[in-house]
C-alpha atoms as a PDB file:
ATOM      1  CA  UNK A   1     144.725 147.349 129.590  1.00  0.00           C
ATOM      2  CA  UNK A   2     147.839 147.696 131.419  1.00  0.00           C
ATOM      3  CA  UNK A   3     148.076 149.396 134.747  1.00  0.00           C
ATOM      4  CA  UNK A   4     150.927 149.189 137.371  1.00  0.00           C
ATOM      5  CA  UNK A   5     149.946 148.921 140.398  1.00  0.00           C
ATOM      6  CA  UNK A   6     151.998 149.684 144.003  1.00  0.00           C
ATOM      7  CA  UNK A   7     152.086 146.944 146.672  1.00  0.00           C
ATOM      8  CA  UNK A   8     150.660 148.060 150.028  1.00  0.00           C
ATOM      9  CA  UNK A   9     151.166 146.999 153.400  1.00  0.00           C
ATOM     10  CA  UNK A  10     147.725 145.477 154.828  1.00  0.00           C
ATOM     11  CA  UNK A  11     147.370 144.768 158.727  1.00  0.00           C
ATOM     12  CA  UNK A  12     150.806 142.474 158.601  1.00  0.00           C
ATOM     13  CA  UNK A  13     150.379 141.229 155.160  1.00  0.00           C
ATOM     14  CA  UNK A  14     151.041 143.223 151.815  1.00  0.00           C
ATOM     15  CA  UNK A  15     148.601 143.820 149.020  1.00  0.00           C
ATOM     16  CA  UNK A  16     147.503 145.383 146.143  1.00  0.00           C
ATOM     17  CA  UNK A  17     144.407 147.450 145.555  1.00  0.00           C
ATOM     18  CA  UNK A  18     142.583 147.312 142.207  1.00  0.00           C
ATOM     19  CA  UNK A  19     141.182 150.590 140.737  1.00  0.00           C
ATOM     20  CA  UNK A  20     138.082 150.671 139.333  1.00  0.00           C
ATOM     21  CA  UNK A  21     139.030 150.379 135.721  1.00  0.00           C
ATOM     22  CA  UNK A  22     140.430 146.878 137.213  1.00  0.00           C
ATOM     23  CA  UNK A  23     137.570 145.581 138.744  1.00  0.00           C
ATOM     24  CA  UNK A  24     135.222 147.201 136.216  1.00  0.00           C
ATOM     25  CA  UNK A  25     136.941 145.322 133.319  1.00  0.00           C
ATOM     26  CA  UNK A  26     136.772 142.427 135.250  1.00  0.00           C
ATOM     27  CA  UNK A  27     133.014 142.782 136.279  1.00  0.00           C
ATOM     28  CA  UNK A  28     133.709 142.217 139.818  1.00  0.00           C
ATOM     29  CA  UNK A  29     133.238 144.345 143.015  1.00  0.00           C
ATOM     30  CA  UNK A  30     133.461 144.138 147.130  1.00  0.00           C
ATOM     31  CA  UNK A  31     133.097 140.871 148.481  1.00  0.00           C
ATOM     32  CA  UNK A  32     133.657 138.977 144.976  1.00  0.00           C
ATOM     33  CA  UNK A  33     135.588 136.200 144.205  1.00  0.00           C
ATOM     34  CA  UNK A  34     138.867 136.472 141.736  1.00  0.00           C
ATOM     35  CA  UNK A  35     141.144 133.511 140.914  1.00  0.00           C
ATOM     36  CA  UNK A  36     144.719 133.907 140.419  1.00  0.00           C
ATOM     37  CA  UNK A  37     146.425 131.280 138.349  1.00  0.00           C
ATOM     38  CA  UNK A  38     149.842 130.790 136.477  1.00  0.00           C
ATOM     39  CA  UNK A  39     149.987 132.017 133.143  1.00  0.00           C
ATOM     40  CA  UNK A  40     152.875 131.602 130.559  1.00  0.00           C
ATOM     41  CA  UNK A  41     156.163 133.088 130.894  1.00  0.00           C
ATOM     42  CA  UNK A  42     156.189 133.278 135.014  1.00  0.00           C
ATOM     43  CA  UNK A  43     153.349 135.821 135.181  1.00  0.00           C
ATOM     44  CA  UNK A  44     149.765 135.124 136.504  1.00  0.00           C
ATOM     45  CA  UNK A  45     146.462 135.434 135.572  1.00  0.00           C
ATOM     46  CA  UNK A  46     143.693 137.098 137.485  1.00  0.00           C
ATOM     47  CA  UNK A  47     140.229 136.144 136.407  1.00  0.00           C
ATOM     48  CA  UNK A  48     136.483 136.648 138.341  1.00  0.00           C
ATOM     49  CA  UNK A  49     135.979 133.639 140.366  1.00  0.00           C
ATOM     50  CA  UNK A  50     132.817 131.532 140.047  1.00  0.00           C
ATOM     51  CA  UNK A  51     130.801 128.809 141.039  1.00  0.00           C
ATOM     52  CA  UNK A  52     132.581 126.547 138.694  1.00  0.00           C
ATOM     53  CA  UNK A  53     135.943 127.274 139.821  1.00  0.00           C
ATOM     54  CA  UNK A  54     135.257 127.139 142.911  1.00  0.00           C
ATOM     55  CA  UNK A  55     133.718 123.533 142.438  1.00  0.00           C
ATOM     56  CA  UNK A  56     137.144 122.394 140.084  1.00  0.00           C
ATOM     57  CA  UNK A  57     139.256 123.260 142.677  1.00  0.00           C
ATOM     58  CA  UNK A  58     137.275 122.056 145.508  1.00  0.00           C
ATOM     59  CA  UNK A  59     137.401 118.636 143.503  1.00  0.00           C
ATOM     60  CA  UNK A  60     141.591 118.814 142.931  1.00  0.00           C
ATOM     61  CA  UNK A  61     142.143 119.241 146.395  1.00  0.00           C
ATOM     62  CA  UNK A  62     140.365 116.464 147.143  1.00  0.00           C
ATOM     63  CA  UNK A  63     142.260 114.504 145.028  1.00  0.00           C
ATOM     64  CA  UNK A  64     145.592 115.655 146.137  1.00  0.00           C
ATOM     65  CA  UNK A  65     144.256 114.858 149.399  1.00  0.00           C
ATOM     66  CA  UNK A  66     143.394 111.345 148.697  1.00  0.00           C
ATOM     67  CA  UNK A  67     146.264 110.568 146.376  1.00  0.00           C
ATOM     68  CA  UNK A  68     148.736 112.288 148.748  1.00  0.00           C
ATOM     69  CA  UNK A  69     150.867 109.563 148.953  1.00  0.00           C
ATOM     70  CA  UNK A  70     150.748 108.076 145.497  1.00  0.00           C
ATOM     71  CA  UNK A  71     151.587 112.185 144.118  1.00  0.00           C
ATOM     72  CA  UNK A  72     154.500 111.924 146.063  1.00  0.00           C
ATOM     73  CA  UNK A  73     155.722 108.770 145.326  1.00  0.00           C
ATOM     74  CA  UNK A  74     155.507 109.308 141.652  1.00  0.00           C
ATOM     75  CA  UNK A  75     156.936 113.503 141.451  1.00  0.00           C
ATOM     76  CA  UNK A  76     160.223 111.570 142.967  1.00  0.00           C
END
């Protein structure tokens, strides 16, 4: 499926709006979840969001968090 979609201004940010076909393929709907993640080549990837992303990325934040200073030392 490809579909191009317009970006939109929303309130004072800017957007996009998924059709139906979108959020159909991707089995999600209002007030759902979707993760957004870097894919190869400089594109992205959206996916549905669930319980188990949401608890992996919980957990690397809180790493980064803790490690803060040790991350930076070492990306130098």
């Amino acid at each position: 499926m490809v579909l191009e979609l317009k970006l939109r201004k929303i309130g004072n940010s800017v957007g996009i709006v998924l059709p139906r076909e979108a959020l159909t393929h991707l089995n999600v709907g209002e007030g759902d979840t979707v993760c957004v993640t870097d894919a190869a080549g400089g594109s992205l990837r959206l996916s549905p969001g669930t319980a188990e992303s949401r608890r992996q990325l919980e957990a690397a934040q809180n790493v980064i968090r803790f490690y803060r200073n040790a991350l930076r030392e070492l990306s130098k």
